[in-house]
C-alpha atoms as a PDB file:
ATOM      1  CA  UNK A   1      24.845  -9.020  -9.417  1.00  0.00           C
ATOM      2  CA  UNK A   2      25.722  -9.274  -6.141  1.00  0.00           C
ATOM      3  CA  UNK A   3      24.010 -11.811  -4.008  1.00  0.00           C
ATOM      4  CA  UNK A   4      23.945  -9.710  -0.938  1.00  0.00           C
ATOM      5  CA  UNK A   5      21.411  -7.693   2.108  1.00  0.00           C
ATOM      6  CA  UNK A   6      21.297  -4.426   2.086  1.00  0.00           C
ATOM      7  CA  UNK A   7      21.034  -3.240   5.333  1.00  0.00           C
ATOM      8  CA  UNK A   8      18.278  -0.154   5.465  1.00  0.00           C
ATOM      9  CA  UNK A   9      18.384   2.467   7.705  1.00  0.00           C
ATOM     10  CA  UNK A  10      15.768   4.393   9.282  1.00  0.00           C
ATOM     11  CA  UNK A  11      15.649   7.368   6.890  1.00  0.00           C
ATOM     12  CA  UNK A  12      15.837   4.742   3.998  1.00  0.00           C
ATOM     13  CA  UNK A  13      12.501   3.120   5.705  1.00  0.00           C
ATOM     14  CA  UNK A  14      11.417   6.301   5.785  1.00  0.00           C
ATOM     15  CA  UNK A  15      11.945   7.859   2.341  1.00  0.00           C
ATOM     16  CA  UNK A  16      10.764   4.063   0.988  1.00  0.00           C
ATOM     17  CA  UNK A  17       7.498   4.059   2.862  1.00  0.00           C
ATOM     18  CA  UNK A  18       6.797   7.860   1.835  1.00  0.00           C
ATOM     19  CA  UNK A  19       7.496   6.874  -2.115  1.00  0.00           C
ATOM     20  CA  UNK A  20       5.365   3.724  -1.787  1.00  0.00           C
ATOM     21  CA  UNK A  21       2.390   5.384  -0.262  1.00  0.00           C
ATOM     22  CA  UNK A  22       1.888   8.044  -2.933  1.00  0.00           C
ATOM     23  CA  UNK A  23       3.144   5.241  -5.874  1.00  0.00           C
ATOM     24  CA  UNK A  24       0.257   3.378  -4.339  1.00  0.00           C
ATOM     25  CA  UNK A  25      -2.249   6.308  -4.158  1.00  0.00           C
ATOM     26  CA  UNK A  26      -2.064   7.094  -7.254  1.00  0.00           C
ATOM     27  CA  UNK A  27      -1.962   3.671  -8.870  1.00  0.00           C
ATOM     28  CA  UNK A  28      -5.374   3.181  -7.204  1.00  0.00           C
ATOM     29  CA  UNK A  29      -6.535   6.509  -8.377  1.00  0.00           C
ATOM     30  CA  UNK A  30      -5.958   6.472 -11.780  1.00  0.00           C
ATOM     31  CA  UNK A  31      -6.288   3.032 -12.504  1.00  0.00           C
ATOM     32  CA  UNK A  32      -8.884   2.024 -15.008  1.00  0.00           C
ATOM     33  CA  UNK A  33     -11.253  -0.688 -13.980  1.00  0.00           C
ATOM     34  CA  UNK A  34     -11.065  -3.371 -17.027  1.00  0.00           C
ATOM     35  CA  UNK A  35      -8.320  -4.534 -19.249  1.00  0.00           C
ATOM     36  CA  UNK A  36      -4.548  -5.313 -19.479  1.00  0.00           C
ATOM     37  CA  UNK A  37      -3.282  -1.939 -17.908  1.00  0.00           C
ATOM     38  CA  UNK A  38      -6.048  -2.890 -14.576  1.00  0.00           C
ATOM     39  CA  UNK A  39      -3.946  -6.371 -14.139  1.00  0.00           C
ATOM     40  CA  UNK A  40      -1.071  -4.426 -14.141  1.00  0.00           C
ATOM     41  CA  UNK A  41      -1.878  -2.431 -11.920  1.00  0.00           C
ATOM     42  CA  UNK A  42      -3.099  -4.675  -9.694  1.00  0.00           C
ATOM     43  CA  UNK A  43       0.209  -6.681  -9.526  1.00  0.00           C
ATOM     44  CA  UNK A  44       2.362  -3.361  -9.032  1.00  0.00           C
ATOM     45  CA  UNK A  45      -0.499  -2.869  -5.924  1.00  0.00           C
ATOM     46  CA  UNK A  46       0.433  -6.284  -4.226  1.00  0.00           C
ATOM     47  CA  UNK A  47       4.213  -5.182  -4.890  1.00  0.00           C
ATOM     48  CA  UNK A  48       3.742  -2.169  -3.212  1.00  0.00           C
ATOM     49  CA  UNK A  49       2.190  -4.026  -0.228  1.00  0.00           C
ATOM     50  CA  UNK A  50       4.837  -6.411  -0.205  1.00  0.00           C
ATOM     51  CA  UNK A  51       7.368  -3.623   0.004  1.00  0.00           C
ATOM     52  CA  UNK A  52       5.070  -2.567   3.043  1.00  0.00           C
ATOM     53  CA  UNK A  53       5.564  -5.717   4.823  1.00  0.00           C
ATOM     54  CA  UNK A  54       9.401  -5.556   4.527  1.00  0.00           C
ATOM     55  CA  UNK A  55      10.060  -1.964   5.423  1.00  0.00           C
ATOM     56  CA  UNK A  56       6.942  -2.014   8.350  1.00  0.00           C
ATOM     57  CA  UNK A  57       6.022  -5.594   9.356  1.00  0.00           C
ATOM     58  CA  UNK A  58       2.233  -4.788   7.975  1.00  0.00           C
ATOM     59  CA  UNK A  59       1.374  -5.541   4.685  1.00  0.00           C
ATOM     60  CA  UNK A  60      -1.497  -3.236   4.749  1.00  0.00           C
ATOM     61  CA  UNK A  61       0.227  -0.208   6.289  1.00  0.00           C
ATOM     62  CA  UNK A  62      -0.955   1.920   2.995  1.00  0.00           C
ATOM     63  CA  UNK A  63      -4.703   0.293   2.737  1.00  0.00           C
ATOM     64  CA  UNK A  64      -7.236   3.073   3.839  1.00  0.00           C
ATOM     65  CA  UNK A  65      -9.669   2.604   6.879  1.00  0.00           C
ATOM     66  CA  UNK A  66     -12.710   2.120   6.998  1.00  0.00           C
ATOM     67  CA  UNK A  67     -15.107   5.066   6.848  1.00  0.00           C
ATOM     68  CA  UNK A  68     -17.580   5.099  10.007  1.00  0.00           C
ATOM     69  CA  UNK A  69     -19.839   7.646  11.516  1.00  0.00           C
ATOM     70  CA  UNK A  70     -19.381   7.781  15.155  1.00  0.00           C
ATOM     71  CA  UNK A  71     -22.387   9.284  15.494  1.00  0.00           C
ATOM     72  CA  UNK A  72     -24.776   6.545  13.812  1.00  0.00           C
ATOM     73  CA  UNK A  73     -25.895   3.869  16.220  1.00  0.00           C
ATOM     74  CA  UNK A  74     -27.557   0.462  15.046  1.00  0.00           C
ATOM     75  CA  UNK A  75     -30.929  -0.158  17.087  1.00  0.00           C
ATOM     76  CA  UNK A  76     -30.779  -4.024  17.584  1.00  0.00           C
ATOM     77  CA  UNK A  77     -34.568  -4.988  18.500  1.00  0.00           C
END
């Protein structure tokens, strides 16, 4: 092979970033919690985000956020 950059454009970003995001998804989803197929998993998760910090700068562009309630208000005494 050919030891040279490939030069991405925007819609390649683009169409990457979509792919990667529901790879990712889905790998998280269905991925069973013990056992040789769970490691695996795990490393094609830190591939994915690796692929995130090349195409977007932020290697956890697909990680979810944190779940808050606006609402809820800690009384500090």
């Amino acid at each position: 092979m050919a030891n040279t950059k490939r030069m991405l454009t925007e819609t390649d970003r683009h169409s990457s970033t979509r792919l990667s995001s529901v790879a990712r998804q889905d790998a998280v989803r269905r991925a069973p919690c013990t056992g040789d197929i769970y490691a695996r998993t795990s490393a094609l998760i830190e591939a994915i985000d690796n692929v995130a910090e090349l195409l977007t700068g932020d290697r956890e562009y697909f990680w979810l956020e944190p779940s808050t309630n606006r609402h809820f208000k800690v009384s500090v005494r």
